[in-house]
N, C-alpha and C. Protein backbone atom coordinates (compact mmCIF):
# COMPACT_ATOMS: atom_id res chain seq x y z
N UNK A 1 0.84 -1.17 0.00
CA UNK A 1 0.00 0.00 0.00
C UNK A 1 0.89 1.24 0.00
N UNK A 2 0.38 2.24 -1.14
CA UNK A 2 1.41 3.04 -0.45
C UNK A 2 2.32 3.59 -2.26
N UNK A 3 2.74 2.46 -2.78
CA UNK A 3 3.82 2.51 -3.57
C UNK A 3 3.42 2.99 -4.90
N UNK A 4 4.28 4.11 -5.68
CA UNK A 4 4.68 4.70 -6.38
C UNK A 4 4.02 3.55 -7.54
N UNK A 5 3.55 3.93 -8.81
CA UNK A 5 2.85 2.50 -9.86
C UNK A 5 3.16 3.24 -11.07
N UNK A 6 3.53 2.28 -11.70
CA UNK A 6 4.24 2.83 -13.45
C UNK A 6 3.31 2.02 -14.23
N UNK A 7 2.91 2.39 -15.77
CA UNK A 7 2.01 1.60 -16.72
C UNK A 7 3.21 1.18 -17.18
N UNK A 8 3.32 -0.15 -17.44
CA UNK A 8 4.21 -1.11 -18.43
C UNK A 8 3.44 -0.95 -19.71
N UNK A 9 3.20 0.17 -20.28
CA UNK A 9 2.85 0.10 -21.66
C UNK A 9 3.34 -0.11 -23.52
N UNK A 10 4.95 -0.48 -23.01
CA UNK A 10 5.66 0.08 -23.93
C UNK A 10 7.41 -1.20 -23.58
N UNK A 11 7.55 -1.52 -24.69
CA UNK A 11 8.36 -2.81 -24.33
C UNK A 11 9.91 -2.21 -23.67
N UNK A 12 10.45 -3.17 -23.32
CA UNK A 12 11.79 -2.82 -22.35
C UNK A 12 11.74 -1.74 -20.85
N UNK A 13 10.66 -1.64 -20.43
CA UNK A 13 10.80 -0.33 -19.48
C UNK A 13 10.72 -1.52 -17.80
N UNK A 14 11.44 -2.81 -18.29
CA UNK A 14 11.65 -3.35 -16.98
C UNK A 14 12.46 -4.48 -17.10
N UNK A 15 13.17 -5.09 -16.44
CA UNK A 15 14.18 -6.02 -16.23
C UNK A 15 15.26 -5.69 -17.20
N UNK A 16 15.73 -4.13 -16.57
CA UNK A 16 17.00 -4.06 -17.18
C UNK A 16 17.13 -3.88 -19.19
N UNK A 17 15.63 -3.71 -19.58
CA UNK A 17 15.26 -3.46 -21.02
C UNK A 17 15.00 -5.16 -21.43
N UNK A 18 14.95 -5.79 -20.60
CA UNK A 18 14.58 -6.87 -21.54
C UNK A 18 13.02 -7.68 -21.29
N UNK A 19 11.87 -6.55 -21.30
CA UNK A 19 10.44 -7.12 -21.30
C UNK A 19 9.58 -6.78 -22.23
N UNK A 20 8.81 -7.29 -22.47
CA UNK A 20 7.71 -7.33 -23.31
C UNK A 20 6.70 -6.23 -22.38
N UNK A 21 5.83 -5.15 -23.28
CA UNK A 21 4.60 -4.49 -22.39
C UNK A 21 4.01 -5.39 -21.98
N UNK A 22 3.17 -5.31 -20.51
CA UNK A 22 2.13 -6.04 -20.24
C UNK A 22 0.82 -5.20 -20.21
N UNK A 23 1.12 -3.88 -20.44
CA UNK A 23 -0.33 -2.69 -19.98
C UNK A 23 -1.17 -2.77 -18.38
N UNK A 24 0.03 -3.35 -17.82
CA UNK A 24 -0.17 -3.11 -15.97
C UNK A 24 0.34 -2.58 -15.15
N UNK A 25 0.27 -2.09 -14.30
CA UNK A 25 0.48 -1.23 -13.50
C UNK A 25 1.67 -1.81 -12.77
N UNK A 26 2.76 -1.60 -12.40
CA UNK A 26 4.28 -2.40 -11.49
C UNK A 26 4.26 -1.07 -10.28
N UNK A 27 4.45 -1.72 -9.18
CA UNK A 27 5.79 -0.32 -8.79
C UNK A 27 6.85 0.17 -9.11
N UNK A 28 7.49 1.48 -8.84
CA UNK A 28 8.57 1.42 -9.33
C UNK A 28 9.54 1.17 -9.64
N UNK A 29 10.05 -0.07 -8.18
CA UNK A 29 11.25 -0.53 -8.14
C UNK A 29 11.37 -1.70 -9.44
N UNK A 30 10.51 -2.00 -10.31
CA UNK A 30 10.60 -2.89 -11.64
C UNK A 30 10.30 -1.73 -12.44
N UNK A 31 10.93 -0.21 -12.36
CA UNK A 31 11.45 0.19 -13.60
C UNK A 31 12.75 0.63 -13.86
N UNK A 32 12.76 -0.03 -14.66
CA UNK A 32 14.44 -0.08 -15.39
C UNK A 32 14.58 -0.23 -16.60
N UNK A 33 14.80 0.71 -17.41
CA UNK A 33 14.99 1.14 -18.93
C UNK A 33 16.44 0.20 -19.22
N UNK A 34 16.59 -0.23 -20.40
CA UNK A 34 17.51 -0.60 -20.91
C UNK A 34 18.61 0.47 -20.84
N UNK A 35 20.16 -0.55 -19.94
CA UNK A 35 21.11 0.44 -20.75
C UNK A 35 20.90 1.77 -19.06
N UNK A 36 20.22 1.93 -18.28
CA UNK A 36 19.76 3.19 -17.78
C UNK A 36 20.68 3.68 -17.06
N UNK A 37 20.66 4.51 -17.00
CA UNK A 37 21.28 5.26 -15.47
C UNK A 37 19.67 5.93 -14.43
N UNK A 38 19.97 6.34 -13.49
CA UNK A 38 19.07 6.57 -12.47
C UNK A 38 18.10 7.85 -12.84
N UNK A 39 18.91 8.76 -13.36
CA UNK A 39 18.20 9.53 -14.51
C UNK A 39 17.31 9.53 -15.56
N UNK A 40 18.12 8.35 -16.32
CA UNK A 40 16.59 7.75 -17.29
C UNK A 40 15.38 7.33 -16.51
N UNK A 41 15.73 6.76 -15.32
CA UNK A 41 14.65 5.90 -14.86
C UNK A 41 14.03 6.65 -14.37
N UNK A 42 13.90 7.91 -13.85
CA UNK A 42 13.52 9.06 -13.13
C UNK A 42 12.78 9.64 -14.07
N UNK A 43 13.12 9.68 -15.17
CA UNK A 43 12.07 10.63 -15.93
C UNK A 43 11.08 9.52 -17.12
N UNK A 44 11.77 8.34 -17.23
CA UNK A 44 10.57 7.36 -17.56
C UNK A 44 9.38 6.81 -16.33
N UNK A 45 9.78 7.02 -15.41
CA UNK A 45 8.78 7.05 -14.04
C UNK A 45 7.46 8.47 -14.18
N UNK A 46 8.05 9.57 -14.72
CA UNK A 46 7.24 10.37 -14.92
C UNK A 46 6.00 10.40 -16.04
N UNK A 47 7.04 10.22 -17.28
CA UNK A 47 6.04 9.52 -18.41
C UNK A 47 5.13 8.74 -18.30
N UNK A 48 5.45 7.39 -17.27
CA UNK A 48 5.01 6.33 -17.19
C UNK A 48 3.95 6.10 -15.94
N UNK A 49 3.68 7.43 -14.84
CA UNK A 49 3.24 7.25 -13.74
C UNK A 49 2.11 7.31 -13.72
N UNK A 50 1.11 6.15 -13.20
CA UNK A 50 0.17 5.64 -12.78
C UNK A 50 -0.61 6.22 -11.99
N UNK A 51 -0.27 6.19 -10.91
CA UNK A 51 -0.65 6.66 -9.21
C UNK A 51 -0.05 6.12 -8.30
N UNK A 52 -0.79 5.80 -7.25
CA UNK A 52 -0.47 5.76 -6.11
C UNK A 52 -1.20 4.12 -5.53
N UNK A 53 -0.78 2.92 -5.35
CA UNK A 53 -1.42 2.01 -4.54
C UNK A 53 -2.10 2.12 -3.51
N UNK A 54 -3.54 1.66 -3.28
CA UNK A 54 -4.32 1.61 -2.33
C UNK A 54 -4.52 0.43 -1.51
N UNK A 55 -4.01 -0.69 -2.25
CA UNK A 55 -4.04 -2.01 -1.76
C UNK A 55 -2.26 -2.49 -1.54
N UNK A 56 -1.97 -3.59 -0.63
CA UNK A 56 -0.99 -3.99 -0.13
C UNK A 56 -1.06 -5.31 -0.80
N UNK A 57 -0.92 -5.66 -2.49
CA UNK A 57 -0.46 -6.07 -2.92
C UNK A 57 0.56 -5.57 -3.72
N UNK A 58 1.92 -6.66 -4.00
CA UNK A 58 2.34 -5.83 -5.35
C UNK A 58 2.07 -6.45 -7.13
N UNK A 59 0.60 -6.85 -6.99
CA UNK A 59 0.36 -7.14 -8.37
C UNK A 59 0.94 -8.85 -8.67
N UNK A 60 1.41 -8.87 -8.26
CA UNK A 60 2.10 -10.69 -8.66
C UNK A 60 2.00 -11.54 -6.91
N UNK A 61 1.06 -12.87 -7.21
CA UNK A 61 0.70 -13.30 -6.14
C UNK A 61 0.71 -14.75 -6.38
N UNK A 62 2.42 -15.35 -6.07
CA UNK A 62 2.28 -16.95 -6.68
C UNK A 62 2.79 -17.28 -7.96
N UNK A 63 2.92 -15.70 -8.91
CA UNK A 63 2.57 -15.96 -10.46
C UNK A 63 1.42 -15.45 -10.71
N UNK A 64 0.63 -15.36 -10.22
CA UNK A 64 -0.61 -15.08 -10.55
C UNK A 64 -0.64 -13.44 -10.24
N UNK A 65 -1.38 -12.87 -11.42
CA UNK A 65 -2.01 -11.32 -11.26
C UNK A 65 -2.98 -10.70 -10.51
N UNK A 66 -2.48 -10.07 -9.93
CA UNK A 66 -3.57 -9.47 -8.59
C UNK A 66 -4.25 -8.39 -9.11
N UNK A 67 -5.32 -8.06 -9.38
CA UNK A 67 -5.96 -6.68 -8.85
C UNK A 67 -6.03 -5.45 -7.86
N UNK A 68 -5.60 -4.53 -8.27
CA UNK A 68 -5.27 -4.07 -7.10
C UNK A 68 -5.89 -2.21 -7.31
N UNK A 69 -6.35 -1.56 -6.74
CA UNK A 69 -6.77 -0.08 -6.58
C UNK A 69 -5.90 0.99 -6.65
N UNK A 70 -5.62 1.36 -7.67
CA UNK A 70 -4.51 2.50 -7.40
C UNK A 70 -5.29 4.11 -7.87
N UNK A 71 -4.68 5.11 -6.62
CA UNK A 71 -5.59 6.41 -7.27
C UNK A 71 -4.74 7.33 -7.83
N UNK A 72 -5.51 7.82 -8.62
CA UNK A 72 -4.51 8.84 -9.90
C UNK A 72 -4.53 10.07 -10.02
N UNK A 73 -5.17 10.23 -8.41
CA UNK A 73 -5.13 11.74 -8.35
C UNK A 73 -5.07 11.77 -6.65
N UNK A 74 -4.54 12.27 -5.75
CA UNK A 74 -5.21 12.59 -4.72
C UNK A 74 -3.52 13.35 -3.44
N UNK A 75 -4.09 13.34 -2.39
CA UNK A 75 -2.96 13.97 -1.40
C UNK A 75 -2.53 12.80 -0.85
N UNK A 76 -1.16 12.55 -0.72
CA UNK A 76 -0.49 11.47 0.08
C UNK A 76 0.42 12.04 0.91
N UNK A 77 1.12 10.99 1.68
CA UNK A 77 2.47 11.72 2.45
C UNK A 77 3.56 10.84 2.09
N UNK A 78 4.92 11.35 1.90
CA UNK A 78 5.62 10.18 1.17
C UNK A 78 7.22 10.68 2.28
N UNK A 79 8.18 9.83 2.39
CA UNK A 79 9.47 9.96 2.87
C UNK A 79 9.97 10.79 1.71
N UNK A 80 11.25 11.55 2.28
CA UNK A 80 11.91 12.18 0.85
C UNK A 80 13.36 11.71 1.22
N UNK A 81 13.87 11.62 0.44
CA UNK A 81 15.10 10.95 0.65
C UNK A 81 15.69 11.59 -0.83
N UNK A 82 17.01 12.37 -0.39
CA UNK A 82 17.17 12.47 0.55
C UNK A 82 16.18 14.08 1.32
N UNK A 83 16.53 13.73 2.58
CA UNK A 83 15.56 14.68 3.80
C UNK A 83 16.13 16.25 3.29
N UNK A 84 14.90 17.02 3.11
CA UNK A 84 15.46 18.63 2.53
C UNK A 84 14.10 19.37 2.93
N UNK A 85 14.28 20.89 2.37
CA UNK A 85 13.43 21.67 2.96
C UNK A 85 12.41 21.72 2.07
N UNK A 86 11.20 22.06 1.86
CA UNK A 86 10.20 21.66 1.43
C UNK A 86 9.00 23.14 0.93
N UNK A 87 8.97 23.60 0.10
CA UNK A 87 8.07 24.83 0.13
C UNK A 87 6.82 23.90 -0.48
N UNK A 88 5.39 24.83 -0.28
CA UNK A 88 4.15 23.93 -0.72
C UNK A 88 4.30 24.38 -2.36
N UNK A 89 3.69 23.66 -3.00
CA UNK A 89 3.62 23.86 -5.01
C UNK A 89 4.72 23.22 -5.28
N UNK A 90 6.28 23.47 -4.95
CA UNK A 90 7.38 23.23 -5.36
C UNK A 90 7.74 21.49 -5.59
N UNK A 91 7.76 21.46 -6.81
CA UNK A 91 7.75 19.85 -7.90
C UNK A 91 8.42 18.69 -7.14
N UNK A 92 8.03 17.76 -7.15
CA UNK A 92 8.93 16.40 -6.41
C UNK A 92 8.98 15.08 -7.62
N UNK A 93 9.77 14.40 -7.82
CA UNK A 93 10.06 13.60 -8.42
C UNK A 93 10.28 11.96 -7.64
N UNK A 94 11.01 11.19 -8.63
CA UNK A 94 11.13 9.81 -8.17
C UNK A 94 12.44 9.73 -7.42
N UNK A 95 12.43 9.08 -6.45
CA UNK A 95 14.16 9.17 -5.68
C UNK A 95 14.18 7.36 -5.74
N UNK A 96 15.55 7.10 -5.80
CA UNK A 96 16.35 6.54 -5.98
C UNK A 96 17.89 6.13 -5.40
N UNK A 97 18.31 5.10 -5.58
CA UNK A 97 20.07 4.65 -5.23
C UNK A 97 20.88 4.78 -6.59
N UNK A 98 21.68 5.59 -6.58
CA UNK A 98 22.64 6.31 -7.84
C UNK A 98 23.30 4.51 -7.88
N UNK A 99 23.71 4.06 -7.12
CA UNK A 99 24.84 2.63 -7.14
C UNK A 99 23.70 1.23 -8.17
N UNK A 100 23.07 1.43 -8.08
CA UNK A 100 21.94 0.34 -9.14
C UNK A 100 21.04 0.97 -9.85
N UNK A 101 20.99 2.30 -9.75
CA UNK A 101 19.68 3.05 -10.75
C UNK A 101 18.29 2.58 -10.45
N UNK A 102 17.90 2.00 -9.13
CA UNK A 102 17.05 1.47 -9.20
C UNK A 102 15.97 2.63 -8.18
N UNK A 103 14.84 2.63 -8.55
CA UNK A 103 13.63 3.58 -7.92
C UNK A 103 13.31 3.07 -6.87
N UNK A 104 12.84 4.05 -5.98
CA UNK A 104 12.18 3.54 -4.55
C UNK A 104 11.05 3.52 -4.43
N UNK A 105 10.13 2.60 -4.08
CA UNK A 105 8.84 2.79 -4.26
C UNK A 105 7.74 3.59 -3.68
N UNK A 106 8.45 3.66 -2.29
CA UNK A 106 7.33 4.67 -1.51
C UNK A 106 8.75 6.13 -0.89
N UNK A 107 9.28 6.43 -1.78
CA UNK A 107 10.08 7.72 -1.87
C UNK A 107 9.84 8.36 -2.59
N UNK A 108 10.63 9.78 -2.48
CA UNK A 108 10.34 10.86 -3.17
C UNK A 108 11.34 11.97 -2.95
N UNK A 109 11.62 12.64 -4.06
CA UNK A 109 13.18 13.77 -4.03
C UNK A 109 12.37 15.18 -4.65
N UNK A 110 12.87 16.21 -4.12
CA UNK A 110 12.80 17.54 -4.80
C UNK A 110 13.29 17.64 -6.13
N UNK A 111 12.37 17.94 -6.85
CA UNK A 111 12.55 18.02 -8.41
C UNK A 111 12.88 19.55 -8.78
N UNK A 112 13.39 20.03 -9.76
CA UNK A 112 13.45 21.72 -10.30
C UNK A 112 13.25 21.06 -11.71
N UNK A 113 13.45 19.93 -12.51
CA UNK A 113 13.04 20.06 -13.60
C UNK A 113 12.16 19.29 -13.65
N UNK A 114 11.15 20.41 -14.77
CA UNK A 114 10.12 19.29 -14.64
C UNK A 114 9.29 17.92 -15.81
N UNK A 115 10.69 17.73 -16.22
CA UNK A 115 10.97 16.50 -17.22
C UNK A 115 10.73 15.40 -16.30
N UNK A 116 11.00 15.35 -14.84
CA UNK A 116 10.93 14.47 -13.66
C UNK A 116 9.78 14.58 -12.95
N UNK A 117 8.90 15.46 -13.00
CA UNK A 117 7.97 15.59 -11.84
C UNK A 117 6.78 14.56 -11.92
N UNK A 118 6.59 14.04 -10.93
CA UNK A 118 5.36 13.39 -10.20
C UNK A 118 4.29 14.17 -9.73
N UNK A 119 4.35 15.55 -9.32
CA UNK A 119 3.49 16.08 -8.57
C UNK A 119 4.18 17.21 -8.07
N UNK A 120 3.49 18.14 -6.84
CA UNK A 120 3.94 18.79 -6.31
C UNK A 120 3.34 19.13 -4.64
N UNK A 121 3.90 19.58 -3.72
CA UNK A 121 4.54 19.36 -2.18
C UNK A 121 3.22 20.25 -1.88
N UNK A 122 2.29 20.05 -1.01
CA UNK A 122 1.10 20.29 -0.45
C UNK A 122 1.18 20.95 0.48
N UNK A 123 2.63 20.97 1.28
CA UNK A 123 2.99 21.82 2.48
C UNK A 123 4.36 22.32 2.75
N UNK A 124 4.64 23.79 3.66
CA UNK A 124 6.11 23.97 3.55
C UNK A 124 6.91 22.85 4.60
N UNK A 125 7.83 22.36 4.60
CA UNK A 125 8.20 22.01 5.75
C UNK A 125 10.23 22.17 5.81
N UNK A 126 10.30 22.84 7.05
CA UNK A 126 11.70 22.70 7.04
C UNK A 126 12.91 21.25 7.58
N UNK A 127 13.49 20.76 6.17
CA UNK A 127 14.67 19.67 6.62
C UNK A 127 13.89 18.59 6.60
N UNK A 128 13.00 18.18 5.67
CA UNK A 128 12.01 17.70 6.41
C UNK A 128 12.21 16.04 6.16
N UNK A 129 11.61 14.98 6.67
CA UNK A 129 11.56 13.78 6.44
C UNK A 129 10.81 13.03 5.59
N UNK A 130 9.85 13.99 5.59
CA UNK A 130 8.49 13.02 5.01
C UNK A 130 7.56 14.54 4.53
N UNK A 131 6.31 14.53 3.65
CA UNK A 131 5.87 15.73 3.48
C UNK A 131 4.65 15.23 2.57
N UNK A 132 3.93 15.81 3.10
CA UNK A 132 2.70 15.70 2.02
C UNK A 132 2.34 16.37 0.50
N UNK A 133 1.92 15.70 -0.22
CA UNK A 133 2.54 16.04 -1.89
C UNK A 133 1.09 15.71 -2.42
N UNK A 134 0.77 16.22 -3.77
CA UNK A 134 -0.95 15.75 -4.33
C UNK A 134 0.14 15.29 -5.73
N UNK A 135 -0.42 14.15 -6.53
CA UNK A 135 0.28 13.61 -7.61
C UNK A 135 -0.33 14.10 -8.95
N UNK A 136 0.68 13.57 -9.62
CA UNK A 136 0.30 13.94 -11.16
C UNK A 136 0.60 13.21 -12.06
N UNK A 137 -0.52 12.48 -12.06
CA UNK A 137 -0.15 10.85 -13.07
C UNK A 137 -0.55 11.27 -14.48
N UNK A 138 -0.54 10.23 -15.46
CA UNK A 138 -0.56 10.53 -16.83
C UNK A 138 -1.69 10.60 -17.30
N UNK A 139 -2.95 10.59 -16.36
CA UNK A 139 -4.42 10.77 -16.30
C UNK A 139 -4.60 12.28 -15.92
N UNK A 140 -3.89 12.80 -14.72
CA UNK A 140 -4.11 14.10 -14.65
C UNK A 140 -3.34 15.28 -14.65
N UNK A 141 -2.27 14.99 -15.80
CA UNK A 141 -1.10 15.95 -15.81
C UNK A 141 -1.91 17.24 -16.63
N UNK A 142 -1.32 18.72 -16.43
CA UNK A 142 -1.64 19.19 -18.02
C UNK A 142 -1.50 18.59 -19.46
N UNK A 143 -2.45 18.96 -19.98
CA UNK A 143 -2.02 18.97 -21.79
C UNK A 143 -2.44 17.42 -22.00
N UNK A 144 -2.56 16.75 -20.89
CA UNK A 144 -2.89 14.94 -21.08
C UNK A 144 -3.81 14.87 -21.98
């Protein structure tokens, strides 16, 4: 519950570039562009972002495909990592480990460009740990 959800719509955008689309929803930590650095994966997370999980599955149960509720618009509170100061409006993106390029699923980093953005920060907070943010998936971005 909780975790960051990408559309697999589009082939290679998981296991390292070597998958077929499935047109389902993953968390983030199964996105990984062929070839990527943490950067690519950061701004194909944006392209690619879903919402937000409502259920405490992650979609694969056994092998088998789960159903699961994810919302594509709404206010959450997320960790930021790393921990920084926080103005409300000001853009947040996907955070990540630079050493594997790999996304975190229920994290989140201060964005300035907004080739990366997920959304934007709902409240000021100073140094902060965690912060409440409203999202912006590919259902309710501008210009969508």
């Amino acid at each position: 519950m909780g975790d960051l959800m990408f559309i697999d719509n589009a082939d290679d955008l998981r296991n390292n570039g070597s998958s077929t689309a499935t047109n389902k929803g993953w968390p983030f930590e199964h996105l990984r562009v062929s070839g990527s650095s943490l950067e690519l994966n950061k701004q194909s997370a944006c392209t690619q972002f879903l919402g937000v999980a409502l259920d405490d599955k992650d979609g694969i149960d056994g092998g088998a495909d789960q159903n699961i509720t994810v919302a594509v618009k709404g206010k959450f509170n997320f960790d930021l990592k790393p921990p920084r100061s926080v103005k409300i409006y000001q853009q947040f993106g996907a955070s990540g480990t630079t050493t594997a390029s790999d996304l975190f699923n229920q994290k989140i980093a201060v964005m300035d460009d907004s080739n990366y953005i997920l959304g934007r920060f709902a409240e000021s907070k100073t140094y902060a740990q965690n912060a409440d943010v409203f999202i912006q998936t590919i259902f309710t971005r501008s210009g969508s």
